[in-house]
Each structure stands twice: as C-alpha cells, then as structure tokens.
PDB file of N, CA and C in Angstrom:
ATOM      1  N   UNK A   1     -13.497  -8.820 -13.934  1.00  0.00           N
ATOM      2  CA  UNK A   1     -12.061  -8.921 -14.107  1.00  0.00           C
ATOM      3  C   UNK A   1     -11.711  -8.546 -15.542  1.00  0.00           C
ATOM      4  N   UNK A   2     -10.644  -8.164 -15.674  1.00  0.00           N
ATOM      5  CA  UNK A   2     -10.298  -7.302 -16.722  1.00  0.00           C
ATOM      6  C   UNK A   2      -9.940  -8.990 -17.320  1.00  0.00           C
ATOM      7  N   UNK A   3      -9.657  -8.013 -18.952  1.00  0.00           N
ATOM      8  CA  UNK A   3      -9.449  -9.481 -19.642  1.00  0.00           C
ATOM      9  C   UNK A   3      -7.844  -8.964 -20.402  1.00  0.00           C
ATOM     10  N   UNK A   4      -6.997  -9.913 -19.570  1.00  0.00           N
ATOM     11  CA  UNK A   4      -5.527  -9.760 -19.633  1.00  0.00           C
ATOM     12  C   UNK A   4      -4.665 -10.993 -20.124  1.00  0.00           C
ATOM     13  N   UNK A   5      -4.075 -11.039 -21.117  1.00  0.00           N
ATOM     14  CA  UNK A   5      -3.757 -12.002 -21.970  1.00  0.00           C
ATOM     15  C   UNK A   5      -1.680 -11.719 -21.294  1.00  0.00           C
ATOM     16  N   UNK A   6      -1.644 -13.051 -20.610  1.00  0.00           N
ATOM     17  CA  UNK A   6      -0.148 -12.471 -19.838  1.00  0.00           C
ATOM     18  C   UNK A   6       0.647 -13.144 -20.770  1.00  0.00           C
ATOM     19  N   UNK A   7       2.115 -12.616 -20.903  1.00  0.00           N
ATOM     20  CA  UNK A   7       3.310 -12.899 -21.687  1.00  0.00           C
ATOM     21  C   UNK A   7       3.433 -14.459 -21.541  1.00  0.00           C
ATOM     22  N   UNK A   8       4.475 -14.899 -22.522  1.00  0.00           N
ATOM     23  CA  UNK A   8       4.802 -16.159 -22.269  1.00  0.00           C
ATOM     24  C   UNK A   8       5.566 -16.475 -21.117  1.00  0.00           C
ATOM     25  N   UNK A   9       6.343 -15.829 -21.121  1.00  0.00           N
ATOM     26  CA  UNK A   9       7.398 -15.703 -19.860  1.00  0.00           C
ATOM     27  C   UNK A   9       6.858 -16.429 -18.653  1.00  0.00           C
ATOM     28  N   UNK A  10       5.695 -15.434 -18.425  1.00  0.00           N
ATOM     29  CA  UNK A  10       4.821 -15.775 -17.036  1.00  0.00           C
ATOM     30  C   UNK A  10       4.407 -17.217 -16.668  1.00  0.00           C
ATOM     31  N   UNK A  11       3.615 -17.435 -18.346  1.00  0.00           N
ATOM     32  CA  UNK A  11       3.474 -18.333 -18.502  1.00  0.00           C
ATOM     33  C   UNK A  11       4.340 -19.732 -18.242  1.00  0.00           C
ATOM     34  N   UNK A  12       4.936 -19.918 -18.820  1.00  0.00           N
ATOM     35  CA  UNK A  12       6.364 -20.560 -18.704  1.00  0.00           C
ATOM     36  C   UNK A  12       6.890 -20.555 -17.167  1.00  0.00           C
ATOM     37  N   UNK A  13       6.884 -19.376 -16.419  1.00  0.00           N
ATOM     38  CA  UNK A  13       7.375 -19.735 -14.934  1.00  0.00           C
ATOM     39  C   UNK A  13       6.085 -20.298 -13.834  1.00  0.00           C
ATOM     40  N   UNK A  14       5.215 -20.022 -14.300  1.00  0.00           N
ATOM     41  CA  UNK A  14       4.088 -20.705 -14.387  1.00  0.00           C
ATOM     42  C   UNK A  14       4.172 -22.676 -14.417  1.00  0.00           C
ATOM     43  N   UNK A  15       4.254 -22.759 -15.217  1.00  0.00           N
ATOM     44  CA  UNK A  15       4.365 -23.848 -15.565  1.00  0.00           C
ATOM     45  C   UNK A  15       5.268 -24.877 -14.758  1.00  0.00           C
ATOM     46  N   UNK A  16       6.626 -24.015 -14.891  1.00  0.00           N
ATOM     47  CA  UNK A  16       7.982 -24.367 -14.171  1.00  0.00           C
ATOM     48  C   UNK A  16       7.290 -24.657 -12.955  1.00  0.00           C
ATOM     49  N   UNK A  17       7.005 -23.984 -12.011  1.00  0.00           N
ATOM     50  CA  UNK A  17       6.516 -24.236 -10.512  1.00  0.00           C
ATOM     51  C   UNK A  17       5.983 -24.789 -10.113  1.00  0.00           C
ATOM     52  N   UNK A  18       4.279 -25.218 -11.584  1.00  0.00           N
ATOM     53  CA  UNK A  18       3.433 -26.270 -11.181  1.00  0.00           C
ATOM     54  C   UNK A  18       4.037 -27.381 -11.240  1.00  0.00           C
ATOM     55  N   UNK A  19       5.199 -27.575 -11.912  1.00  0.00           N
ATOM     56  CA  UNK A  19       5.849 -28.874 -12.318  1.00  0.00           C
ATOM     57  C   UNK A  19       7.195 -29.409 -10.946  1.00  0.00           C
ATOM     58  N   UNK A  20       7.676 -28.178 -10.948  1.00  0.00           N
ATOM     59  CA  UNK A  20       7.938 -28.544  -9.395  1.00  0.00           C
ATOM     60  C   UNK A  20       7.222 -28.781  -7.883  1.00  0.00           C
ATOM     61  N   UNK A  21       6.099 -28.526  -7.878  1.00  0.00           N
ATOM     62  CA  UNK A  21       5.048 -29.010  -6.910  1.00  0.00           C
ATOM     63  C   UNK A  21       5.219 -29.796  -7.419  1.00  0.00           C
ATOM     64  N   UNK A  22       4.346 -30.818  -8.298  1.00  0.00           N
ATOM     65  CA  UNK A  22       4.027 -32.221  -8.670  1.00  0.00           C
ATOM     66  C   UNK A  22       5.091 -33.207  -8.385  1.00  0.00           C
ATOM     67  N   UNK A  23       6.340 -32.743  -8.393  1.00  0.00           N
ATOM     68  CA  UNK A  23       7.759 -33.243  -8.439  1.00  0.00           C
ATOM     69  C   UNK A  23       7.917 -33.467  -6.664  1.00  0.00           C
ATOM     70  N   UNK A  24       7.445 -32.106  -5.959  1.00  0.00           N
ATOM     71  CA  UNK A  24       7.528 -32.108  -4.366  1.00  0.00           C
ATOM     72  C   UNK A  24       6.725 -32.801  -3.828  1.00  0.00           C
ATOM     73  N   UNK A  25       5.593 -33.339  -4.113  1.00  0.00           N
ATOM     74  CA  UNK A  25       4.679 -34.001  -3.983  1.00  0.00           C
ATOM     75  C   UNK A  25       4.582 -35.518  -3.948  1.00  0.00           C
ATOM     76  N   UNK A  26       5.505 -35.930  -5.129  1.00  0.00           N
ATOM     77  CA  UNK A  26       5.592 -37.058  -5.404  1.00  0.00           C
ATOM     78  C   UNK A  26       7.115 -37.898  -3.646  1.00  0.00           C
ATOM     79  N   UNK A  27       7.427 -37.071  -3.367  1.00  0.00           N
ATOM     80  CA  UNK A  27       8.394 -37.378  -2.558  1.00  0.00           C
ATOM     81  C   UNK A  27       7.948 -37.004  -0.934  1.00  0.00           C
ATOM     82  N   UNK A  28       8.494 -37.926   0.250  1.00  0.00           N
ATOM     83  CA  UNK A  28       9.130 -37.342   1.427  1.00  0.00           C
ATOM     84  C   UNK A  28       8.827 -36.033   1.906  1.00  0.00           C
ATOM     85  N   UNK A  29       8.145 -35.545   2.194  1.00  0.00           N
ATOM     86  CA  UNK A  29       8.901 -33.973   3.289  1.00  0.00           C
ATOM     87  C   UNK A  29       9.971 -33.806   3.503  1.00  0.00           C
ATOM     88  N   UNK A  30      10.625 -33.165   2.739  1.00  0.00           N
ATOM     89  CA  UNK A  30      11.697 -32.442   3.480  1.00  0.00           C
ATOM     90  C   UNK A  30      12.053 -31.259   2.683  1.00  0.00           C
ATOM     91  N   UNK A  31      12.853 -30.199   3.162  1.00  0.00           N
ATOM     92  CA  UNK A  31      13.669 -28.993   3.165  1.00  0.00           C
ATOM     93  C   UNK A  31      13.729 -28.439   1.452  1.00  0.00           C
ATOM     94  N   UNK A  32      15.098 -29.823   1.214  1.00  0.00           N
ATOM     95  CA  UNK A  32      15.204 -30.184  -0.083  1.00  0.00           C
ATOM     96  C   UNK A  32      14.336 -30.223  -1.275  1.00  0.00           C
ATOM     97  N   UNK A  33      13.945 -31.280  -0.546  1.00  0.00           N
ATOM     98  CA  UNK A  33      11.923 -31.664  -1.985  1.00  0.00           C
ATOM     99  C   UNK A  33      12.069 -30.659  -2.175  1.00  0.00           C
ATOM    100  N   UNK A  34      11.030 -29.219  -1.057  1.00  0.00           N
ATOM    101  CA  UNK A  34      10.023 -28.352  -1.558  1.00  0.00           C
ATOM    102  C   UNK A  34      10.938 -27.238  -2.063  1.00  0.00           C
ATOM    103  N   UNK A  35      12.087 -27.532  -1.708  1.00  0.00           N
ATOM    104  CA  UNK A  35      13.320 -26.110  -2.092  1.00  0.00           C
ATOM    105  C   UNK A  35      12.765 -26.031  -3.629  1.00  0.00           C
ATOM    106  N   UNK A  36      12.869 -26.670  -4.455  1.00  0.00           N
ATOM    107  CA  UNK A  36      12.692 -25.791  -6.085  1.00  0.00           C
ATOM    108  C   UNK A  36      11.163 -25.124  -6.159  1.00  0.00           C
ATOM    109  N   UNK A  37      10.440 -25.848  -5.535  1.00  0.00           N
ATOM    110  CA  UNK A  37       9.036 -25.938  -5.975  1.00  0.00           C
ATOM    111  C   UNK A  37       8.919 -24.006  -5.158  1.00  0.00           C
ATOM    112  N   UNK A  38       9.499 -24.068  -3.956  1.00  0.00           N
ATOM    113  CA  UNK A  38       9.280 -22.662  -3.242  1.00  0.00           C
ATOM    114  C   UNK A  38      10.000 -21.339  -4.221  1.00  0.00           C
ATOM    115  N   UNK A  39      11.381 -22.021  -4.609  1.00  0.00           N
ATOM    116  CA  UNK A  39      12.273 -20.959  -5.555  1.00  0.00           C
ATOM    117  C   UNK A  39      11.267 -20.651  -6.477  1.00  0.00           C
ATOM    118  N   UNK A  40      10.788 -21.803  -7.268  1.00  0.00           N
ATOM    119  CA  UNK A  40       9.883 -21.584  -8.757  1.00  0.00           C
ATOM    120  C   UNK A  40       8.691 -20.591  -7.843  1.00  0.00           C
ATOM    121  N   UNK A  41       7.942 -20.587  -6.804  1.00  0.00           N
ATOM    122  CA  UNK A  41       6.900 -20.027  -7.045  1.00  0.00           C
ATOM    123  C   UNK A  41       7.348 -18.842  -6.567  1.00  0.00           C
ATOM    124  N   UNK A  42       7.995 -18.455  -5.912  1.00  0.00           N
ATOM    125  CA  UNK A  42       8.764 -17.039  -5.467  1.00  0.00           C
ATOM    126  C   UNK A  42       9.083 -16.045  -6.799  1.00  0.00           C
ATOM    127  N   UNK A  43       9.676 -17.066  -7.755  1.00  0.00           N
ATOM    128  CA  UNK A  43       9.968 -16.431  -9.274  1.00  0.00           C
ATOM    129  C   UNK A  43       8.603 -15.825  -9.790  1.00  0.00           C
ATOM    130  N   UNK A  44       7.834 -16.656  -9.997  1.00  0.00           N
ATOM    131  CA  UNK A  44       6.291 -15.945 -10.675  1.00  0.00           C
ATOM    132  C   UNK A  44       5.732 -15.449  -9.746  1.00  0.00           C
ATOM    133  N   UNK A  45       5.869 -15.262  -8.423  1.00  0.00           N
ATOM    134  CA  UNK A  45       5.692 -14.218  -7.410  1.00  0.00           C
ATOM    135  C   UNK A  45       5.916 -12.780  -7.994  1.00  0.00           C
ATOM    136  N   UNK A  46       7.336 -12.825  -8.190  1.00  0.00           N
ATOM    137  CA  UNK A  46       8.306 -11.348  -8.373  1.00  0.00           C
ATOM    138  C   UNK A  46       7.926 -11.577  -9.863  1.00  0.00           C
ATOM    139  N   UNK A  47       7.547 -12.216 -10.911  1.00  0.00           N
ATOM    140  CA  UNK A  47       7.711 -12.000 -12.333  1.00  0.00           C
ATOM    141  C   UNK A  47       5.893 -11.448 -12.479  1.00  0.00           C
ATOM    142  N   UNK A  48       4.894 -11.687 -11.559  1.00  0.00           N
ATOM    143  CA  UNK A  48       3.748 -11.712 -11.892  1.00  0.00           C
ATOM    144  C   UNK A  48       3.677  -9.643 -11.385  1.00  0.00           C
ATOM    145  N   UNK A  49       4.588  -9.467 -10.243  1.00  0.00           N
ATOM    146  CA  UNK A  49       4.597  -8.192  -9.537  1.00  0.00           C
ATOM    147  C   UNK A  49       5.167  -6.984 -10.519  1.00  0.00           C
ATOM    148  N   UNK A  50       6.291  -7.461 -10.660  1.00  0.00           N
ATOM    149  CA  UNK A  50       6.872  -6.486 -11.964  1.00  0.00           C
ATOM    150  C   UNK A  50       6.368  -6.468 -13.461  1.00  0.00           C
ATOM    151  N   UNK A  51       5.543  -7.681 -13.365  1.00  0.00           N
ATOM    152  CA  UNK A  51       4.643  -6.925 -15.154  1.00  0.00           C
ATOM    153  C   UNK A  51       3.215  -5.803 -14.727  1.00  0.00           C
ATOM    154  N   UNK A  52       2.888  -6.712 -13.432  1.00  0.00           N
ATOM    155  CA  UNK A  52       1.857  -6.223 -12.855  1.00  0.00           C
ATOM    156  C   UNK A  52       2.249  -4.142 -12.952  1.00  0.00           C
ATOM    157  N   UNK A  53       3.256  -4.057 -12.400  1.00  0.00           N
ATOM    158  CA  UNK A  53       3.844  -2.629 -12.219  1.00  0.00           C
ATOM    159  C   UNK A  53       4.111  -2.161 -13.380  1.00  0.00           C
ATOM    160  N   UNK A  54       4.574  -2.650 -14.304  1.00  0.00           N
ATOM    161  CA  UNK A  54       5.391  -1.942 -15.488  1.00  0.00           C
ATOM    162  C   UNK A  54       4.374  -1.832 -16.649  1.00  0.00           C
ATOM    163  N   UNK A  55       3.071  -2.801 -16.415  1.00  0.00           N
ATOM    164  CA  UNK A  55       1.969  -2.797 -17.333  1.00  0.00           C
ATOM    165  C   UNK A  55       0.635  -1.385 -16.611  1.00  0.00           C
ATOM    166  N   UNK A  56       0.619  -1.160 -15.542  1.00  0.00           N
ATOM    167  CA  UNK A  56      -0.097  -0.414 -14.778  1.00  0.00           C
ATOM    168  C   UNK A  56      -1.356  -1.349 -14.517  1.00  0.00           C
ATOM    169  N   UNK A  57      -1.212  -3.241 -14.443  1.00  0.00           N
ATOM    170  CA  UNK A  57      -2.401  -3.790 -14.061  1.00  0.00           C
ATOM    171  C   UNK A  57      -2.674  -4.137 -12.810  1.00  0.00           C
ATOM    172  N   UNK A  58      -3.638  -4.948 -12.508  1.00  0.00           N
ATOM    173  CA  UNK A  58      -3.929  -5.103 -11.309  1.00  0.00           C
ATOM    174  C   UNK A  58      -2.999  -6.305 -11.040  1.00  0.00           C
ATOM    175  N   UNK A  59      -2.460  -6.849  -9.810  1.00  0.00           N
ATOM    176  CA  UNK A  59      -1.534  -7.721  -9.655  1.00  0.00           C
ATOM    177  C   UNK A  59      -2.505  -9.041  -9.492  1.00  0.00           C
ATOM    178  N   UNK A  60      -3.368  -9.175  -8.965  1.00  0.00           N
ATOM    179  CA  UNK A  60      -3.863 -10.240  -8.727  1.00  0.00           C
ATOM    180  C   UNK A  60      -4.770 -10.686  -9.895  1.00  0.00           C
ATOM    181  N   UNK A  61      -5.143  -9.693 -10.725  1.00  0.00           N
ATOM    182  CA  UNK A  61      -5.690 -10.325 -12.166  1.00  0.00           C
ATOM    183  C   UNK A  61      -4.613 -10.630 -12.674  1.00  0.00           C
ATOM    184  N   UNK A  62      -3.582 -10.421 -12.905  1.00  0.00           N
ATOM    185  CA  UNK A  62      -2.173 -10.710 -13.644  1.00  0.00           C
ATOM    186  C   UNK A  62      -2.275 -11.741 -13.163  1.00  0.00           C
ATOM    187  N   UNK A  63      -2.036 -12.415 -11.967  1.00  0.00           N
ATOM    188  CA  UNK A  63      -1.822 -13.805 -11.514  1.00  0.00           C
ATOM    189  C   UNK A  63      -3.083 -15.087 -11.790  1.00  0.00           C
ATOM    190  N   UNK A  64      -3.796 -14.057 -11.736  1.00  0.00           N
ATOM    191  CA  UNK A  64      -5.386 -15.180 -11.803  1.00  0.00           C
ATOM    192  C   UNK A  64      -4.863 -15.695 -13.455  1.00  0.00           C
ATOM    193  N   UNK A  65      -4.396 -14.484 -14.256  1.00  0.00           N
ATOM    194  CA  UNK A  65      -4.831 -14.799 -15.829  1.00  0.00           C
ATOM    195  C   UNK A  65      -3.723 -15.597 -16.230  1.00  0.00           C
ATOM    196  N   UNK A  66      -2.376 -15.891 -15.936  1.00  0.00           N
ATOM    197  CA  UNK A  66      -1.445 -16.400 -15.785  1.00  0.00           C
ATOM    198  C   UNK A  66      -1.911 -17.686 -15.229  1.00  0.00           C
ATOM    199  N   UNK A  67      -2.394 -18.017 -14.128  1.00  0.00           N
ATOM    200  CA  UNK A  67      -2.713 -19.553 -14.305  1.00  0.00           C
ATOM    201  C   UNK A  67      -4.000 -20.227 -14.547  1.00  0.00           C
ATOM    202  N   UNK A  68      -4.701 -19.073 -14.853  1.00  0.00           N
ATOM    203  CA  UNK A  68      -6.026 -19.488 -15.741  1.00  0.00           C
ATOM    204  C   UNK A  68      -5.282 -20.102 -17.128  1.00  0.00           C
ATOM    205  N   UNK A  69      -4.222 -19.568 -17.825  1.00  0.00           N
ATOM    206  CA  UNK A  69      -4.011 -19.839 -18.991  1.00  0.00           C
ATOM    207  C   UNK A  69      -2.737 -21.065 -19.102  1.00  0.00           C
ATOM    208  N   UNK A  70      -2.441 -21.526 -17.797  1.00  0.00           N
ATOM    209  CA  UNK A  70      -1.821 -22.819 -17.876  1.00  0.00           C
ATOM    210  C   UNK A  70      -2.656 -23.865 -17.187  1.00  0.00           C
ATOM    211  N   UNK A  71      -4.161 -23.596 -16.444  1.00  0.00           N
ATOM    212  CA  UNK A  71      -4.636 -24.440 -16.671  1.00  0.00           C
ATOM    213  C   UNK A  71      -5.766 -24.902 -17.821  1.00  0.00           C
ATOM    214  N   UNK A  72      -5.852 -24.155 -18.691  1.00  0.00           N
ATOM    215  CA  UNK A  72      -6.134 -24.007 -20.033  1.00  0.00           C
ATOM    216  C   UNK A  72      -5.655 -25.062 -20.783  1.00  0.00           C
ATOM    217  N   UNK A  73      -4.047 -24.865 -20.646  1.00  0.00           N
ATOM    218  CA  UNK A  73      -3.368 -25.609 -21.593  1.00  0.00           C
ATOM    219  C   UNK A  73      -3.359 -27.142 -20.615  1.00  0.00           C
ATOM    220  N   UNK A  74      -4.127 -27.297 -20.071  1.00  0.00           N
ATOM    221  CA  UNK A  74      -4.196 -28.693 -19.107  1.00  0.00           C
ATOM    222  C   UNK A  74      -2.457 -29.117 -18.387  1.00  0.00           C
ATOM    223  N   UNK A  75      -2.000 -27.900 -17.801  1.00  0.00           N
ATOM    224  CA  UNK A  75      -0.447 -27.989 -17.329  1.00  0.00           C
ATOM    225  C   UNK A  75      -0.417 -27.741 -16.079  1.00  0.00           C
ATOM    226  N   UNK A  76      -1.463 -27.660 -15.358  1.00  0.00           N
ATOM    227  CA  UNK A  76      -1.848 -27.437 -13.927  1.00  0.00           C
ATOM    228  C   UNK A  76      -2.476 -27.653 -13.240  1.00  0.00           C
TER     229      UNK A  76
END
C-alpha cells in the first residue's frame, strides 16, 4: 500500500462519523439515532472519492489511510 498522508479535512469527517456511531450506539434503534451517523459516513464516502479522483490515488488506500490516521490519534 502506497504511503498516503490524507488532508485534514478527511480526517476531521472522519472523526465526525466515528463520533456519530458511538452517539448511535449509545441509544434505541431507530431511523433517527442512525440518521447523522449514516449522513456523516456518506460525507467521507463522497469526500474520500473526490480526493481519491482529483489526487489520481487509489480510493480504497485513501480510505484505509484516513482511518488508519484517526485511529492513530486514538479517535476511533
């Protein structure tokens, strides 16, 4: 695997999503709960795809290195 050091950005929506799981988690099933936690990961979905494209990298190392590096920072 290539060695790809991803923006903060990523990072950061990254983060956002793991923190909304933990948040969906802590509650009930329902619709509601998982609604942010699905928005947040849909976001670093489309944010991990378009660096992936605009950098010419591979998409799924983009994503691996992106939450390799928030669970790094012990945020995931």
């Amino acid at each position: 695997m290539a060695n790809i050091e991803p923006p903060d950005d990523l990072i950061n929506l990254q983060r956002k999503a793991a923190a909304a799981y933990e948040d969906a988690m802590r509650q009930p099933y329902t619709r509601e709960t998982w609604a942010p936690w699905l928005e947040a990961a849909e976001a670093v979905q489309a944010a991990v795809t378009a660096h992936a494209e605009a950098t010419g990298q591979n998409r799924y190392e983009v994503e691996m290195a992106v939450k390799a590096a928030v669970r790094q920072d012990g945020d995931e």
